[in-house]
C-alpha atoms as a PDB file:
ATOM      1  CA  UNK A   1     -32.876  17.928 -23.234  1.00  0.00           C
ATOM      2  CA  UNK A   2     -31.708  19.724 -26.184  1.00  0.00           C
ATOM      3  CA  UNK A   3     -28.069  20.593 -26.547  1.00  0.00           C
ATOM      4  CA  UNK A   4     -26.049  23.390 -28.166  1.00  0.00           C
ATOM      5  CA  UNK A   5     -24.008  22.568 -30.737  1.00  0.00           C
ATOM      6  CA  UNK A   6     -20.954  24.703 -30.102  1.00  0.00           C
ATOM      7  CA  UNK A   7     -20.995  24.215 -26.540  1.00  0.00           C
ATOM      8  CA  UNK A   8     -17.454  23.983 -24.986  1.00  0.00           C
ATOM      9  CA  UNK A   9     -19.412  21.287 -21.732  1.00  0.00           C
ATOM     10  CA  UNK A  10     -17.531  17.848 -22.413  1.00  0.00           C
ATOM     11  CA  UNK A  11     -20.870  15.838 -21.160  1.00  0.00           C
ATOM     12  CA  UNK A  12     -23.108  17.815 -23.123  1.00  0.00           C
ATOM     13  CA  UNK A  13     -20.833  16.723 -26.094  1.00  0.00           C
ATOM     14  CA  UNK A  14     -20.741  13.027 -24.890  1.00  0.00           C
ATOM     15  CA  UNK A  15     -24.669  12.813 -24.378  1.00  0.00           C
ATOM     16  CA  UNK A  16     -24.765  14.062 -27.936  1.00  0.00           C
ATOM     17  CA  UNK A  17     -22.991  11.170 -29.310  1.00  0.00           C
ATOM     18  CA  UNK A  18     -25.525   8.855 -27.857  1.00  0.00           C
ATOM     19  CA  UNK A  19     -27.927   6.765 -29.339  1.00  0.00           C
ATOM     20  CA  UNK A  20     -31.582   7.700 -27.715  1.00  0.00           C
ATOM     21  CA  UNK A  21     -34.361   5.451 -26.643  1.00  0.00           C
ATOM     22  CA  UNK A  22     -34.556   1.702 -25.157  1.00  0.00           C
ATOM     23  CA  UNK A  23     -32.482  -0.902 -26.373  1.00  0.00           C
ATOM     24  CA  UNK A  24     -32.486  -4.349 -25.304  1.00  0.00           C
ATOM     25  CA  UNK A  25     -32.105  -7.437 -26.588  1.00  0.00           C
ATOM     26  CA  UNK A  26     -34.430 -10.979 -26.899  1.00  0.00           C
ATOM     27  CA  UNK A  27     -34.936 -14.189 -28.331  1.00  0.00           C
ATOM     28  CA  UNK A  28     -38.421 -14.208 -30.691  1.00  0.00           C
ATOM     29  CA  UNK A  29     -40.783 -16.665 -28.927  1.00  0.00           C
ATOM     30  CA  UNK A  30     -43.333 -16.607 -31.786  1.00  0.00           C
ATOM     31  CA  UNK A  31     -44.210 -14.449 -34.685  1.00  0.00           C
ATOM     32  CA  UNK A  32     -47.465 -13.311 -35.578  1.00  0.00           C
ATOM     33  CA  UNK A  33     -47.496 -11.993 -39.620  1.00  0.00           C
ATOM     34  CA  UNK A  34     -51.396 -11.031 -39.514  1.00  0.00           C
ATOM     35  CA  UNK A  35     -50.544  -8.075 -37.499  1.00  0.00           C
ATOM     36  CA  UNK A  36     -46.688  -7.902 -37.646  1.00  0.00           C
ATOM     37  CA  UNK A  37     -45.737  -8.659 -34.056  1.00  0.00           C
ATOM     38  CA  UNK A  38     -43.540 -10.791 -32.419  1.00  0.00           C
ATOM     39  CA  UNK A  39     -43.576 -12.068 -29.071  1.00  0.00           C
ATOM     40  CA  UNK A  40     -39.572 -11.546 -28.056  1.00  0.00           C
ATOM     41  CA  UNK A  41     -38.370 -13.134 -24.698  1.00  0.00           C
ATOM     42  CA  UNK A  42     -35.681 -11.294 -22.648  1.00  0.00           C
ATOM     43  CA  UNK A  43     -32.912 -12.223 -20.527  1.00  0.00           C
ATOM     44  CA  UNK A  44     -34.626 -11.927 -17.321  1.00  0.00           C
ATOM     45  CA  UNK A  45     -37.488 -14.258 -18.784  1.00  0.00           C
ATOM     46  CA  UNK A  46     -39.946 -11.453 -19.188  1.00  0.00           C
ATOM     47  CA  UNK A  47     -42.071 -11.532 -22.983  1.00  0.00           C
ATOM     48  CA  UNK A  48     -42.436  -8.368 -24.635  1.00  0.00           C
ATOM     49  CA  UNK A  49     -44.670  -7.825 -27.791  1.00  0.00           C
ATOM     50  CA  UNK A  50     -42.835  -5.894 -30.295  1.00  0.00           C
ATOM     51  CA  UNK A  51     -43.597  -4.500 -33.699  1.00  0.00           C
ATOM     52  CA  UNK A  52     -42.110  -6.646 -36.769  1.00  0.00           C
ATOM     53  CA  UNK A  53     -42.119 -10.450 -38.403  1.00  0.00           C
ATOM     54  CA  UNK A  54     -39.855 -10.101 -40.652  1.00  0.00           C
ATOM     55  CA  UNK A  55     -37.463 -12.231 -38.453  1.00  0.00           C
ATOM     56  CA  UNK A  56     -38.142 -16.394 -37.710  1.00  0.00           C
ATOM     57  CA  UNK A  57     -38.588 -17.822 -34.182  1.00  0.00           C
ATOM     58  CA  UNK A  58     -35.866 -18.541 -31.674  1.00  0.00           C
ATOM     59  CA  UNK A  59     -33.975 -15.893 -33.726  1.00  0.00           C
ATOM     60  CA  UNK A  60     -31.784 -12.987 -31.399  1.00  0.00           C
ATOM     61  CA  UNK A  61     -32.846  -9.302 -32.409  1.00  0.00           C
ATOM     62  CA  UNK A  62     -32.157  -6.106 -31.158  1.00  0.00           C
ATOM     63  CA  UNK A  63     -35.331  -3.828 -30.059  1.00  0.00           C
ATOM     64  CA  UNK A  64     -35.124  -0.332 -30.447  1.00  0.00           C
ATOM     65  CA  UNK A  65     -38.402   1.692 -29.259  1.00  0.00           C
ATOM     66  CA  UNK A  66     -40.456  -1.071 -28.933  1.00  0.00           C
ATOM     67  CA  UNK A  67     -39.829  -2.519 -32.619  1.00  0.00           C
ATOM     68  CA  UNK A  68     -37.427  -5.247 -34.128  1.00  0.00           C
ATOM     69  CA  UNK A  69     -34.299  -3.293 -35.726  1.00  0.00           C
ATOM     70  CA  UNK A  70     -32.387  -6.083 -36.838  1.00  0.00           C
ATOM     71  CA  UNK A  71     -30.861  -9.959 -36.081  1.00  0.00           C
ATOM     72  CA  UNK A  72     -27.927  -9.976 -34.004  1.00  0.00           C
ATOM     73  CA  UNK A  73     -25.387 -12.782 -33.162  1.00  0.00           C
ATOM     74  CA  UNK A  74     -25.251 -14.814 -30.375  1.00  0.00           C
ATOM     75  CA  UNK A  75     -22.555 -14.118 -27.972  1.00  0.00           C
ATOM     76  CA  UNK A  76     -21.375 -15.580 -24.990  1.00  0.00           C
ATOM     77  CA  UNK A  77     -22.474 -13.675 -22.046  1.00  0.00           C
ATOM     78  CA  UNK A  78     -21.609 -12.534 -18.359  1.00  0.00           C
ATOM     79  CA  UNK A  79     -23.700 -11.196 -15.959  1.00  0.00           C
ATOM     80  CA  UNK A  80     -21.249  -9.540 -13.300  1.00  0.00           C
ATOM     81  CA  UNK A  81     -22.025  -8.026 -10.009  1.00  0.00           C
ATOM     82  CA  UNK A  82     -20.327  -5.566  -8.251  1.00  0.00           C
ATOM     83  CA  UNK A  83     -20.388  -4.100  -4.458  1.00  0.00           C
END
């Protein structure tokens, strides 16, 4: 969806200001350099292959479009659910 850049919509202006594609986050499970891939485990448990191996095992990164952007901290976390 494409948007106009002097339109006066105030969601159309919001949506602009996000970031597009899939982000998540994961813990790299193993690294393989032959083929720069890394095998990245997610919150849920799930394993995801992703492009890059630039980054050591048991490190947290943050996956953007299927491919290792960059190390992140670790922070506590809270999973919440609401009715």
């Amino acid at each position: 969806m494409s948007t106009n850049p002097i339109t006066v919509n105030p969601v159309q202006k919001f949506r602009a200001l996000l970031p597009s594609g899939s982000r998540t986050f994961g813990i790299i499970a193993s690294v393989n350099a032959t083929n720069n891939t890394s095998t990245i485990t997610l919150q849920n448990g799930d394993r995801l292959v992703v492009k890059g191996s630039d980054h050591a095992a048991s490190d947290r990164v943050l996956i953007v479009d299927g491919e290792i952007r960059q190390k992140v901290p670790t922070l506590p976390f809270t999973n919440i659910t609401m009715f």
